[in-house]
Protein backbone atom coordinates (compact mmCIF):
# COMPACT_ATOMS: atom_id res chain seq x y z
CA UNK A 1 0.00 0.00 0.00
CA UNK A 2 1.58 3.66 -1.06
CA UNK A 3 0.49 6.23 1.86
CA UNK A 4 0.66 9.54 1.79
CA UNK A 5 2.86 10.97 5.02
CA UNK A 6 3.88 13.90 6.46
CA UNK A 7 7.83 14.38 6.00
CA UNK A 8 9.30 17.52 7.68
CA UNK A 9 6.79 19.96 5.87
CA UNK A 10 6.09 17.96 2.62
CA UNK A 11 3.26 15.60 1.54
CA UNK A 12 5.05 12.25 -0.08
CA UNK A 13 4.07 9.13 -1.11
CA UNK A 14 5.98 5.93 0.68
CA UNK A 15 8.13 5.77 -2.86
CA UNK A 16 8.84 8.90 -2.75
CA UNK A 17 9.63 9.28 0.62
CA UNK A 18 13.13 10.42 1.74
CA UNK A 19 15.01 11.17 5.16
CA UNK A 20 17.47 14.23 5.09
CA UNK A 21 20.61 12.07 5.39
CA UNK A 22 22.14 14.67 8.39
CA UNK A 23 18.88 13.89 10.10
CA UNK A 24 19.56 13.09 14.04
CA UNK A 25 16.91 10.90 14.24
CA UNK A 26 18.83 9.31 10.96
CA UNK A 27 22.15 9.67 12.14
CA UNK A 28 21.63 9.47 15.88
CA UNK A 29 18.47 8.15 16.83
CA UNK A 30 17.81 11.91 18.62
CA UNK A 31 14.05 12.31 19.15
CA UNK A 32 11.06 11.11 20.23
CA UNK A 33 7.95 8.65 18.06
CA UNK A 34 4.26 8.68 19.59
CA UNK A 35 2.21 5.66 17.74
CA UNK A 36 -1.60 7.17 17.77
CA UNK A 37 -4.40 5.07 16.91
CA UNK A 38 -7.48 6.12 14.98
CA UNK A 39 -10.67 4.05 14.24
CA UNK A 40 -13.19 5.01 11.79
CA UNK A 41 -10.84 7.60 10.94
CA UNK A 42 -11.49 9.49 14.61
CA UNK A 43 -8.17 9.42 16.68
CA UNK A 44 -8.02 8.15 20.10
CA UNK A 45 -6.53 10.16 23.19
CA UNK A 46 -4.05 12.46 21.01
CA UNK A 47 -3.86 14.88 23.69
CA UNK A 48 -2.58 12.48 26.12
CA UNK A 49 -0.29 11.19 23.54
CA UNK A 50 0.96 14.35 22.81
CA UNK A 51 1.20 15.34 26.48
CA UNK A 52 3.53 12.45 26.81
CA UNK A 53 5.39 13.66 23.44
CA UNK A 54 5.97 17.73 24.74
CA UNK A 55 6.56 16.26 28.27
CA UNK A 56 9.76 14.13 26.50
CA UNK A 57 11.05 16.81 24.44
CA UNK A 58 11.92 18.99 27.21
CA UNK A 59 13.48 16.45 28.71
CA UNK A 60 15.81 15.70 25.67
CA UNK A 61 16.11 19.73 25.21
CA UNK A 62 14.74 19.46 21.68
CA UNK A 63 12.18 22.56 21.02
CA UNK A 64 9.44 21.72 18.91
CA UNK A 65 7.90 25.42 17.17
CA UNK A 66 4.54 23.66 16.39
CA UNK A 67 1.66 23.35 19.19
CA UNK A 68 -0.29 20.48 20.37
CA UNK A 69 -3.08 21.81 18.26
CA UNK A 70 -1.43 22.05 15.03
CA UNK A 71 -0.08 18.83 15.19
CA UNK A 72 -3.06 16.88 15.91
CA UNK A 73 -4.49 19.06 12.87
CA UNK A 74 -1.28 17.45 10.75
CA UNK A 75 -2.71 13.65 12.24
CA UNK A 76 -5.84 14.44 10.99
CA UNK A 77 -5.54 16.03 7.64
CA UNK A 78 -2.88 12.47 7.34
CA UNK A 79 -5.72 10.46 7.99
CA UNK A 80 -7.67 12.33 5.25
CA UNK A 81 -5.34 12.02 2.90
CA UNK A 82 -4.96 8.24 2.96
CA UNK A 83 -7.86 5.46 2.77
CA UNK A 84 -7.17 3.42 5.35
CA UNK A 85 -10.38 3.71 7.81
CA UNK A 86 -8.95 1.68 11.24
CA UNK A 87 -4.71 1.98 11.80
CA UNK A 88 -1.83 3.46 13.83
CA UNK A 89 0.11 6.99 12.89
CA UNK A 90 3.73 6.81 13.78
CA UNK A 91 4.44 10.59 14.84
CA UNK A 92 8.52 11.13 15.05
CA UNK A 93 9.94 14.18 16.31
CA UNK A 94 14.18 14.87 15.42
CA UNK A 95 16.25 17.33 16.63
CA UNK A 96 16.35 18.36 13.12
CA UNK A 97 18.83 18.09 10.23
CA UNK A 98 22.11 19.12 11.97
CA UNK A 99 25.20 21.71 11.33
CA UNK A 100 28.36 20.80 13.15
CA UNK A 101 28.44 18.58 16.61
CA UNK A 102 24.65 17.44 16.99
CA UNK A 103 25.05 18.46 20.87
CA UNK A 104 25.50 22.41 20.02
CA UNK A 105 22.36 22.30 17.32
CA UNK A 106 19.75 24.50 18.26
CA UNK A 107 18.03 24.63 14.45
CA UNK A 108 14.22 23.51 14.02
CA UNK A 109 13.32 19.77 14.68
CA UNK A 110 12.13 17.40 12.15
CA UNK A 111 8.73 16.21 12.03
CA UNK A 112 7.65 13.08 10.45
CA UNK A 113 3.74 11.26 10.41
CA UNK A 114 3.79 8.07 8.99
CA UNK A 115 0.31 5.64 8.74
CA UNK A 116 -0.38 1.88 8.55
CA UNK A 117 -3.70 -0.05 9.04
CA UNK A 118 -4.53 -2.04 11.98
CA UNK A 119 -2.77 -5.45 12.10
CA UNK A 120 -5.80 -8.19 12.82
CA UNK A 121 -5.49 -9.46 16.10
CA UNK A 122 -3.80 -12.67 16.85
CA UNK A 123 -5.46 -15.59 18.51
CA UNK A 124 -4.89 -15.53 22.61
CA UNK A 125 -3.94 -15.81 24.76
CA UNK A 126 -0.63 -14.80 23.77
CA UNK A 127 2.26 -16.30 24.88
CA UNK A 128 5.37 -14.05 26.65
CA UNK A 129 8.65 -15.03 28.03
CA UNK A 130 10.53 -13.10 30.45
CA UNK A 131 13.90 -11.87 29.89
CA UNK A 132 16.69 -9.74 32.00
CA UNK A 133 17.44 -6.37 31.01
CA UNK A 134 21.08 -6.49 31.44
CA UNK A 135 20.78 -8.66 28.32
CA UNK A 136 19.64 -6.17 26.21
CA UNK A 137 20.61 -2.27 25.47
CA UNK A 138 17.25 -0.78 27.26
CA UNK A 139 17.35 2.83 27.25
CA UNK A 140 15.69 2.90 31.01
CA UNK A 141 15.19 6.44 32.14
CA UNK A 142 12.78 7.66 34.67
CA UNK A 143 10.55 9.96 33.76
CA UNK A 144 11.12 7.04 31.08
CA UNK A 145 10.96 8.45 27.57
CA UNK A 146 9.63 6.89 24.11
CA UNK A 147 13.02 7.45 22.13
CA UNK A 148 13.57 6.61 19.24
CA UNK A 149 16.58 3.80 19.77
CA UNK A 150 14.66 0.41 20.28
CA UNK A 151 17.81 -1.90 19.33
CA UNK A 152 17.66 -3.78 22.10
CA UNK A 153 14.06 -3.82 22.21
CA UNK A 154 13.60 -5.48 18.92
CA UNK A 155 16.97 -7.88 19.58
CA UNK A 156 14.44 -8.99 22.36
CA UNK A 157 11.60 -9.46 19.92
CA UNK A 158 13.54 -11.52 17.81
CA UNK A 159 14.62 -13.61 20.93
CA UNK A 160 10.91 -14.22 22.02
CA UNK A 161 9.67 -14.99 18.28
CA UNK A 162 12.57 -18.07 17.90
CA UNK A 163 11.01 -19.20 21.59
CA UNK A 164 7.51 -19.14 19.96
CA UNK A 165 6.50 -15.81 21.93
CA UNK A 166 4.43 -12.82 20.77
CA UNK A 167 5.91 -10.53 23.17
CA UNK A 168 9.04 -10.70 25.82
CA UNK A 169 8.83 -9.16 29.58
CA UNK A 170 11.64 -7.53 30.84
CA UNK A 171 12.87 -7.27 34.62
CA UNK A 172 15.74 -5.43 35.90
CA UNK A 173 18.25 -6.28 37.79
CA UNK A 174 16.54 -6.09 41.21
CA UNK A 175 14.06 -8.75 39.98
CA UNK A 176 11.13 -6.34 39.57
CA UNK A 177 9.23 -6.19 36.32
CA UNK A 178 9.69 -3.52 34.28
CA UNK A 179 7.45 -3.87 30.83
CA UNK A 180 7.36 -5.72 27.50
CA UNK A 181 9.75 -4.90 24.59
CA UNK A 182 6.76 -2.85 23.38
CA UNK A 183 3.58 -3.33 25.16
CA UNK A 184 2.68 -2.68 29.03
CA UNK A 185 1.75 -5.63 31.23
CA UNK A 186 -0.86 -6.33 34.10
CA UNK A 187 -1.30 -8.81 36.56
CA UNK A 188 -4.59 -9.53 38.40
CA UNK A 189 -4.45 -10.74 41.72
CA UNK A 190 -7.86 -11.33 44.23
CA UNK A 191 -9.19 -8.10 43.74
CA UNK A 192 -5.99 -6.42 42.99
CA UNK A 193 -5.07 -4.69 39.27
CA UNK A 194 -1.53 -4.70 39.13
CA UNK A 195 1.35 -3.05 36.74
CA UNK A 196 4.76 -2.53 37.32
CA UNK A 197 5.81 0.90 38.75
CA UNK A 198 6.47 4.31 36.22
CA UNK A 199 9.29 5.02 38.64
CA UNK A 200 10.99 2.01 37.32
CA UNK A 201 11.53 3.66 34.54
CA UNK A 202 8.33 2.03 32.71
CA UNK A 203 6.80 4.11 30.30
CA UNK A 204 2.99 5.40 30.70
CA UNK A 205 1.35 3.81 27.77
CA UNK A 206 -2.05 5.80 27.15
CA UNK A 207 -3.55 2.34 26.34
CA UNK A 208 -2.32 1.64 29.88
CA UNK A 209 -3.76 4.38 31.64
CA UNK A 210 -6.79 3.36 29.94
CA UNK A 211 -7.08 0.40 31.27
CA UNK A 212 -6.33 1.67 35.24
CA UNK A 213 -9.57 3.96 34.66
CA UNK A 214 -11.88 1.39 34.21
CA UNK A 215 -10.53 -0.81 37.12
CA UNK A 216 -12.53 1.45 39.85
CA UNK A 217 -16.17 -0.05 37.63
CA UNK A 218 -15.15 -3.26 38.12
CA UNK A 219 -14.60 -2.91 41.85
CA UNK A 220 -10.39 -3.87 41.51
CA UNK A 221 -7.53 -1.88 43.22
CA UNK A 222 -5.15 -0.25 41.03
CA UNK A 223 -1.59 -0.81 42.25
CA UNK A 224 1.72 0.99 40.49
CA UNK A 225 3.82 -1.61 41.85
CA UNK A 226 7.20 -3.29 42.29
CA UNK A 227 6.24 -7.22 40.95
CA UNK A 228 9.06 -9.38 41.50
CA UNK A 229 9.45 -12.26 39.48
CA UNK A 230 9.24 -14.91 42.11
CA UNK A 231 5.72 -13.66 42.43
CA UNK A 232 4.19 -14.28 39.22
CA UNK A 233 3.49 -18.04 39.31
CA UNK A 234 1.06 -16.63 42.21
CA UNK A 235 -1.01 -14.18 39.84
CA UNK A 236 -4.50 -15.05 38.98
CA UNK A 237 -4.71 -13.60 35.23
CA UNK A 238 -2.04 -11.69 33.09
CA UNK A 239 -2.31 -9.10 30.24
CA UNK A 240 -0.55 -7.02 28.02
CA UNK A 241 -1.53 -3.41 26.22
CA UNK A 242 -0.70 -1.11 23.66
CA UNK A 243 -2.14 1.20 21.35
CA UNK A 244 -2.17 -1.04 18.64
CA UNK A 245 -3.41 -4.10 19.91
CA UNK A 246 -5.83 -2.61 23.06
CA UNK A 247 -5.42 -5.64 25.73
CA UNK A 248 -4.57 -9.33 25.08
CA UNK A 249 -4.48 -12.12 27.61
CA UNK A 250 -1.31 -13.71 27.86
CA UNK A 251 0.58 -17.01 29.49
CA UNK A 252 3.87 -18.33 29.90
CA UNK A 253 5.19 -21.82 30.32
CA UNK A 254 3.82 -23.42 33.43
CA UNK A 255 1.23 -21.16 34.40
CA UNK A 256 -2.68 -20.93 32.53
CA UNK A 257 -5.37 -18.78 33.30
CA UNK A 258 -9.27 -18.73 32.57
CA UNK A 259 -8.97 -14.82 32.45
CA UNK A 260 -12.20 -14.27 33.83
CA UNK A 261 -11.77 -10.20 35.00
CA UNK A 262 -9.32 -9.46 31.63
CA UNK A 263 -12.17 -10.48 29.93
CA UNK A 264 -14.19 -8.02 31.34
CA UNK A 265 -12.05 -4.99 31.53
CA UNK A 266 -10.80 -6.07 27.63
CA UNK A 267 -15.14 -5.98 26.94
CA UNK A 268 -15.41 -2.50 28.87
CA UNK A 269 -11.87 -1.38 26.98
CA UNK A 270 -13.57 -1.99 23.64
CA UNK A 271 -16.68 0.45 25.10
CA UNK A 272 -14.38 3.62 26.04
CA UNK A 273 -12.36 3.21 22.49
CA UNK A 274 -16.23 3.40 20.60
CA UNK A 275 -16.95 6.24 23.48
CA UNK A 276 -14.07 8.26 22.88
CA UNK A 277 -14.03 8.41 19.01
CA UNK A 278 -17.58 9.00 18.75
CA UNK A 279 -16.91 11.67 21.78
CA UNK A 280 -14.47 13.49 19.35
CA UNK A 281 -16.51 12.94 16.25
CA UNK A 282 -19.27 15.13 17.80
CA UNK A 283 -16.96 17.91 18.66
């Protein structure tokens, strides 16, 4: 499929795309992606998303001259310009074709929107596999950040795909739980919702914070916790989230689950996505 995208100011096709070859995000992988979801051609949550963005590039010192407002009007007027009805827009944010050492450059940032359809779901439960960190180069930074370097994220993907795994679960080196290479994950317990701590360094997923909010209707206790990996053969149901995919149950080797509540909060999920696009649709 040929998209249209948004590359630093210019409307291109996917064949006729090009990357400024002094790009940092090229050269460097300096900036910052958001993946935003839109179904029915209505995007979901974009100010949070974008919160999250502007929140991470003053961390990183890079100083985007566009507002929140015009770039949610760039999402949109991507969406219009393509067919697809139901996908994911990969928003990337550079510190901008650089001059000289890339540490001095203070010139304009580079702004990219990319678009792909939904990927059908797969059949779940899913199965994960845990892995150590220290095995991998994770860029693990609290307030974390959603940087554009995933090397050792994907070298992890890779891993968990020859094990026959749809996503690995990292923990650090304290033996808490951390997150998946590029998902969230929950574990329910009793009457307990629980996902590993942002001041591990895990990053906020919007899809995640979802998720907490509906917890309180179905009368469960949200916990930002430490989970240490002794303790999971002890959990009651497991899930993972993203943008992309919502919620999917998920299993490892030696431990099943009916996944009773997930199914409910996955069922309620499903309601707040339809609530919130028809929400913005009406405004």
């Amino acid at each position: 499929m040929d998209c249209i995208n948004y590359i630093n100011g210019v409307w291109r096709s996917n064949s006729d795309s090009t990357i400024p070859i002094y790009d940092a995000g090229f050269l460097l992988g300096d900036g910052l992606f958001e993946t935003i979801r839109f179904d029915s051609r209505i995007l979901f949550y974009p100010g949070k998303h974008l919160k999250r963005l502007f929140a991470g590039l003053d961390i990183i010192c890079i100083k985007l001259e566009k507002s929140s407002a015009e770039i949610i009007l760039l999402l949109e007027e991507t969406i219009q310009r393509n067919s697809i009805q139901s996908g994911l827009l990969r928003l990337m944010v550079t510190r901008g074709e650089v001059v000289g050492p890339p540490w001095k450059y203070e010139g304009s940032a580079g702004i990219y929107i990319t678009i792909r359809p939904l990927s059908p779901d797969p059949e779940y439960p899913v199965k994960i596999v845990f892995y150590p960190e220290e095995k991998y180069p994770i860029i693990r930074f609290n307030p974390a950040i959603k940087s554009l370097n995933y090397i050792g994220n994907m070298l992890a993907k890779k891993d968990a795909e020859k094990e026959g795994a749809f996503e690995p679960v990292f923990y650090n080196k304290d033996g808490y739980i951390t997150e998946c290479a590029i998902r969230n994950i929950f574990f329910i317990q009793d009457d307990r919702l629980l996902t590993p701590s942002t001041k591990l360094g895990v990053l906020p997923g919007v899809m995640r914070g979802a998720i907490m909010s509906i917890a309180d209707e179905l009368n469960l206790t949200v916990e930002d916790a430490n989970i240490s990996i002794e303790s999971i053969k002890d959990m009651d149901e497991a899930f993972i989230s993203s943008t992309g995919i919502g919620l999917l149950p998920c299993f490892w080797d030696g431990w099943q689950s009916d996944f009773t509540i997930t199914a409910k909060i996955k069922k309620r999920l499903e309601i707040l996505i339809d609530y919130e696009e028809t929400r913005r649709e009406i405004k």
